[in-house]
Protein backbone atom coordinates (compact mmCIF):
# COMPACT_ATOMS: atom_id res chain seq x y z
CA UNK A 1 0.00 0.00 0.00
CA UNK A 2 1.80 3.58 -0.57
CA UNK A 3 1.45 6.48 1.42
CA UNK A 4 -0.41 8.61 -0.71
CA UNK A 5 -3.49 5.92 -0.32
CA UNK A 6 -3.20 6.01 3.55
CA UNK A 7 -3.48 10.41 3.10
CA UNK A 8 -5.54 12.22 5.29
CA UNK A 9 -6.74 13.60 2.01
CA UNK A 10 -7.90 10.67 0.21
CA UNK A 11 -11.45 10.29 1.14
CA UNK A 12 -11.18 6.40 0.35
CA UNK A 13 -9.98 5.42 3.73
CA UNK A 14 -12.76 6.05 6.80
CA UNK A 15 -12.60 5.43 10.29
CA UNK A 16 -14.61 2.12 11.91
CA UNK A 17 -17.44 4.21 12.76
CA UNK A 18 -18.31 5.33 9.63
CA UNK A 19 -17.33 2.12 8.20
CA UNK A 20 -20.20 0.85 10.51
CA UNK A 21 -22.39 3.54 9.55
CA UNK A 22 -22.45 3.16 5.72
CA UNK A 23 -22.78 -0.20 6.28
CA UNK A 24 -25.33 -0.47 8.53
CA UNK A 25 -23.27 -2.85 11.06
CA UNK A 26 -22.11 -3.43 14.34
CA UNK A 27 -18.36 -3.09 15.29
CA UNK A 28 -18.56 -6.21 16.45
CA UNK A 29 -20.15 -7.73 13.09
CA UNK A 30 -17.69 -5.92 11.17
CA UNK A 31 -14.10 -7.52 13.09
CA UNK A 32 -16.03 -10.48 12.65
CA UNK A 33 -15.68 -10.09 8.96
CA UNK A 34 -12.23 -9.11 9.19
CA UNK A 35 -11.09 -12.13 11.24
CA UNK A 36 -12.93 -14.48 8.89
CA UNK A 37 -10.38 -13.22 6.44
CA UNK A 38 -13.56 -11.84 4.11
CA UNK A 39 -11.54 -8.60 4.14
CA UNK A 40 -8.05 -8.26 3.14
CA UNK A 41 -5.20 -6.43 5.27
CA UNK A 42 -3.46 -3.45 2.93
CA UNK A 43 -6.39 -3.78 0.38
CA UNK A 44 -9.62 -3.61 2.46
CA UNK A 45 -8.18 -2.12 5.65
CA UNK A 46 -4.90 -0.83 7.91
CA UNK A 47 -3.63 -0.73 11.14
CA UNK A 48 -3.09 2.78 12.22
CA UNK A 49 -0.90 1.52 14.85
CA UNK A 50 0.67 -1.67 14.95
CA UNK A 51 2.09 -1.45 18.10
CA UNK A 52 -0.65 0.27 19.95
CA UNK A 53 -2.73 -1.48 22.65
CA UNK A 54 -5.86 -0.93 21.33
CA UNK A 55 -5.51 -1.05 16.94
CA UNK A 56 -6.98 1.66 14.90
CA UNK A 57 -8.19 0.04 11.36
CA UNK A 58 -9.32 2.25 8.45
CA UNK A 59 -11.16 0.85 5.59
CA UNK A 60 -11.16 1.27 2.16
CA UNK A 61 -15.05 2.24 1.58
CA UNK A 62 -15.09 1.30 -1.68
CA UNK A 63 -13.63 -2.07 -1.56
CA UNK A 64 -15.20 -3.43 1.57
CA UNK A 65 -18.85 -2.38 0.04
CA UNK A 66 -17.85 -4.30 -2.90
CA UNK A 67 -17.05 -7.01 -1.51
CA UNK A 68 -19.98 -7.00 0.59
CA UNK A 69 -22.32 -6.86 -2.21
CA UNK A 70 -23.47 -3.52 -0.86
CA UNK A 71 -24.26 -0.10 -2.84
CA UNK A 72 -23.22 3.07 -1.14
């Protein structure tokens, strides 16, 4: 993944909430998906933080909805 994806200027990438939001899921439905490897790590989401406690992912809107099936 380069940098200029990750940018706090490219709209692509959104926080969990909204990620939920859009979507119309729980956080809890959403890791769920993640950890049943439906997303992909680098093309689907990131780790804000590797190291930190508590990981921050952001997720590719675009990519996740597509692979949901869903229209945004």
């Amino acid at each position: 993944m380069n940098k200029k994806a990750k940018s706090k200027t490219d709209h692509s990438w959104v926080s969990t909430t909204v990620m939920m939001t859009l979507l119309g899921v729980s956080r809890e439905h959403l890791y769920r998906l993640r950890e049943r490897k439906r997303f992909t790590k680098g093309t689907h989401y990131y780790v804000v933080d590797e190291d930190a406690y508590r990981p921050t992912y952001r997720w590719h809107k675009t990519r996740v909805a597509e692979t949901l099936g869903v229209k945004l």
